[in-house]
Protein backbone atom coordinates (compact mmCIF):
# COMPACT_ATOMS: atom_id res chain seq x y z
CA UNK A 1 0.00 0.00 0.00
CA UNK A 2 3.26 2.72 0.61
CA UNK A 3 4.28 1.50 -2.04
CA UNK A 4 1.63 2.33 -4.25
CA UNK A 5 1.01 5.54 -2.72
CA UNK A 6 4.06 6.28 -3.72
CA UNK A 7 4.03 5.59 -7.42
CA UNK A 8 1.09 7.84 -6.98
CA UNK A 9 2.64 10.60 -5.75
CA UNK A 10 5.76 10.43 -8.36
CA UNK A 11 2.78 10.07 -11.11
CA UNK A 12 1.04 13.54 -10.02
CA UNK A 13 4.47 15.09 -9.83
CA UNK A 14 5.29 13.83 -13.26
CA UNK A 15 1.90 15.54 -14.29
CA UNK A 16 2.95 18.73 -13.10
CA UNK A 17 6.08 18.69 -14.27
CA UNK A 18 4.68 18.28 -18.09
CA UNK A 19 1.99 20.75 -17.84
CA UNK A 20 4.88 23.39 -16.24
CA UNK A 21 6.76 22.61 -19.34
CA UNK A 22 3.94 22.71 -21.70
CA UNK A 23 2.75 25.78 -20.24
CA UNK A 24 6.12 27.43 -19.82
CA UNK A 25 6.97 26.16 -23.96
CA UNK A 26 3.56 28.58 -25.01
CA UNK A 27 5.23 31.30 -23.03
CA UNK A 28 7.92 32.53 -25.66
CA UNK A 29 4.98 32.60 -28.07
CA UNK A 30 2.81 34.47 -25.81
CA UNK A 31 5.61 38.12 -25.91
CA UNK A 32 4.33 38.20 -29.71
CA UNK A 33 1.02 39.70 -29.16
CA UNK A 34 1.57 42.52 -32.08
CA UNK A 35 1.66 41.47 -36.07
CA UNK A 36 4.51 41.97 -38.28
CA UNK A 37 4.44 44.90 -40.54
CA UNK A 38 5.43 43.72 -43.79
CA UNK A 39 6.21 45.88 -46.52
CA UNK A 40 7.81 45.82 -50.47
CA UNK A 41 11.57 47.00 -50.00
CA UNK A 42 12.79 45.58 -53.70
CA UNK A 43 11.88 43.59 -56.85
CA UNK A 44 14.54 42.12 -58.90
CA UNK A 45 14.23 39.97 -62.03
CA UNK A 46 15.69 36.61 -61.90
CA UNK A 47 14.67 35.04 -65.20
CA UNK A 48 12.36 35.53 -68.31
CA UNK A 49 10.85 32.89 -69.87
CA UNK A 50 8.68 33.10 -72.55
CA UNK A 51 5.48 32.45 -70.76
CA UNK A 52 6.65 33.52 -66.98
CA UNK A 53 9.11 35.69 -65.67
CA UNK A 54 10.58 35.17 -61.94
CA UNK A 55 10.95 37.54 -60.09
CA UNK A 56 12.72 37.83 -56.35
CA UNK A 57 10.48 40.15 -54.22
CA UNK A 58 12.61 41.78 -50.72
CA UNK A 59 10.15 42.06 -48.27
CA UNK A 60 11.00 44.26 -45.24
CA UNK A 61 9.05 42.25 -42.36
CA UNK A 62 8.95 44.52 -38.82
CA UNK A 63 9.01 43.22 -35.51
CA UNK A 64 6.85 45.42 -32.88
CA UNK A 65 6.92 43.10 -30.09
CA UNK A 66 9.29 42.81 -27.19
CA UNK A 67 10.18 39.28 -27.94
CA UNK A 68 11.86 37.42 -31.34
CA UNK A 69 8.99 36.08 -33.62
CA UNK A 70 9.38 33.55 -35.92
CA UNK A 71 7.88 33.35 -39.73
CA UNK A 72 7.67 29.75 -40.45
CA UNK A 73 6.36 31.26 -44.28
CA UNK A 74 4.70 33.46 -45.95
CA UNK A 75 2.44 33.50 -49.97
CA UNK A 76 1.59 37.10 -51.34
CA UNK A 77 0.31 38.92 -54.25
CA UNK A 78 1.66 41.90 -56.30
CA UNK A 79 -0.66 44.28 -58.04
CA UNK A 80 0.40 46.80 -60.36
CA UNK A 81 -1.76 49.67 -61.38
CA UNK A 82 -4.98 47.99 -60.34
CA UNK A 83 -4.28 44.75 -61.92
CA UNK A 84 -2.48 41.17 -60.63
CA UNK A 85 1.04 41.65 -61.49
CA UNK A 86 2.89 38.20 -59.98
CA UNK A 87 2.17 36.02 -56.49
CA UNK A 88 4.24 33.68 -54.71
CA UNK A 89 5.70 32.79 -51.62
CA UNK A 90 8.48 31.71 -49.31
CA UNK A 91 8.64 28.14 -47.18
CA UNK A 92 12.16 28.98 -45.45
CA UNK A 93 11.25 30.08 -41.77
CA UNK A 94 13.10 33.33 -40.81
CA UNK A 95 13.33 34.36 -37.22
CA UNK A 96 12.79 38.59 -37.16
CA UNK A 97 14.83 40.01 -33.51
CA UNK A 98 12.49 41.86 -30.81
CA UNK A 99 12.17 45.47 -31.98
CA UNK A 100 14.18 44.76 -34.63
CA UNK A 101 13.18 44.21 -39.03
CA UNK A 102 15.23 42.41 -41.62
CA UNK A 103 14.50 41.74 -45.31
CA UNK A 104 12.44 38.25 -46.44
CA UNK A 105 13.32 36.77 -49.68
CA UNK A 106 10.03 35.67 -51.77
CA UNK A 107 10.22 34.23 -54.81
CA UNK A 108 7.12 35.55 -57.32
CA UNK A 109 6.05 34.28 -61.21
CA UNK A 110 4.92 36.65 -63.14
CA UNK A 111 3.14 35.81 -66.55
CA UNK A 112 4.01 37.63 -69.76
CA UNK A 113 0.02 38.37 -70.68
CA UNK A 114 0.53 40.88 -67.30
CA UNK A 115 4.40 42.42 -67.88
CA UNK A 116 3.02 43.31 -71.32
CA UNK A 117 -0.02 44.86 -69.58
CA UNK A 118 2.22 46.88 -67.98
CA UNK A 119 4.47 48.01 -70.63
CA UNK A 120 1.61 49.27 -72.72
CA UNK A 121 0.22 51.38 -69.68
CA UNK A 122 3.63 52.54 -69.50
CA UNK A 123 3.92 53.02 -73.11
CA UNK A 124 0.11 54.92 -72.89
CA UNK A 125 1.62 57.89 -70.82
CA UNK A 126 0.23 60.11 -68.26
CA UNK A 127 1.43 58.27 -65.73
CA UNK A 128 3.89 59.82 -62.59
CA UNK A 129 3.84 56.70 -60.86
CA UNK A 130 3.46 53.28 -60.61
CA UNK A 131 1.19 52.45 -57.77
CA UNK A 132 1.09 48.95 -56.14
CA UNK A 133 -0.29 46.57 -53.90
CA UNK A 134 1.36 43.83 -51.80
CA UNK A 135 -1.31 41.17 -50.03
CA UNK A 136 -0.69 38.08 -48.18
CA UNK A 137 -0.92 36.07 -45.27
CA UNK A 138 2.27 35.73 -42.97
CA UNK A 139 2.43 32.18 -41.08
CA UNK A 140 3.69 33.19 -37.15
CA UNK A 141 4.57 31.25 -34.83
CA UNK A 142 2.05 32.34 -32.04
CA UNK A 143 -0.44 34.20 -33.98
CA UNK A 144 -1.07 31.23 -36.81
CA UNK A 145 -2.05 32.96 -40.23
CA UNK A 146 -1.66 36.98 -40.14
CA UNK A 147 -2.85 39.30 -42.93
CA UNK A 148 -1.17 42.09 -44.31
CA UNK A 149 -1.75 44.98 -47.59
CA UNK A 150 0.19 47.38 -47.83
CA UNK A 151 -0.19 50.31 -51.05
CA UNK A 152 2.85 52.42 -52.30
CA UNK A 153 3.84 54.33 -55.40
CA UNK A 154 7.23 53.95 -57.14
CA UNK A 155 8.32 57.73 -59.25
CA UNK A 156 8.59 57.28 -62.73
CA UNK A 157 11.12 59.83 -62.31
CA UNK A 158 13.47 57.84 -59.83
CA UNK A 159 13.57 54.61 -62.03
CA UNK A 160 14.66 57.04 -65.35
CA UNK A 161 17.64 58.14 -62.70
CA UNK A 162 16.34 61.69 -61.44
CA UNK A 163 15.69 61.95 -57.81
CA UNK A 164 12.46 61.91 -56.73
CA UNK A 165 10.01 64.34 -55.01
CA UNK A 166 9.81 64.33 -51.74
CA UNK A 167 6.90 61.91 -50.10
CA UNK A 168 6.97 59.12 -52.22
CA UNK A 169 7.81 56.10 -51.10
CA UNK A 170 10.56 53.23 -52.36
């Protein structure tokens, strides 16, 4: 009968132990309260095919809480003028420091039909900027699937190599 009374004890303290740890484990996920702010900082071409173009999208991701958060991935959407430009995503888990920002690689097809959208809009005139649209859902570790849109404008100015006016973004 001690015997077994004592098993019972060690069992209840075993019990304890695990739900310390379990509960202590959902702690570090608990300082990220805030979502990311993720915003366009670059697009670069990587290849053109002659049906899809890739493209390698620099996404600055921002960190408001007081604790590291961790991206396991992330899928977006780039719209250009009003219309779908390219979409992809990015399955490599980054880890963004507390307070702190760094740049997220995405990887992004875009089809020819909507580059040569684009050109003729160009090629139409009147424009003074491009204006754009990044979507997409952010996968954190704490907060599970987090939205984000952000708009901006790009100078047509800046990308022919004269400095921009002031208030314009990228």
């Amino acid at each position: 009968m001690f015997e077994q009374s004592l098993v019972s004890k060690h069992f209840c303290l075993l019990v304890i132990l695990a739900l310390a740890a379990l509960f202590l484990s959902g702690c570090g996920a608990m300082g990220v309260k805030e979502r990311p702010q993720v915003s366009l900082a670059n697009v670069g071409l990587e290849s053109i095919g002659l049906f899809e173009q890739r493209l390698a999208l620099s996404l600055r991701v921002q960190n408001p809480n007081g604790s590291d958060m961790e991206i396991r991935g992330l899928s977006c959407t780039l719209d250009i003028n009003g219309q779908r430009f390219a979409q992809g995503g990015s399955s490599k888990p980054v880890t963004v420091p507390a307070y702190g920002d760094m740049l997220m690689k995405v990887n992004a097809n875009a089809g020819t039909g909507s580059v040569l959208r684009q050109i003729q809009s160009l090629a139409v005139g009147g424009r003074e900027a491009i204006d754009y649209r990044l979507q997409g859902r952010a996968d954190v570790n704490g907060l599970g699937l987090v939205p984000f849109d952000q708009v901006g404008d790009i100078p047509l100015m800046s990308l022919l190599g004269q400095p921009a006016q002031p208030g314009h973004k990228f």
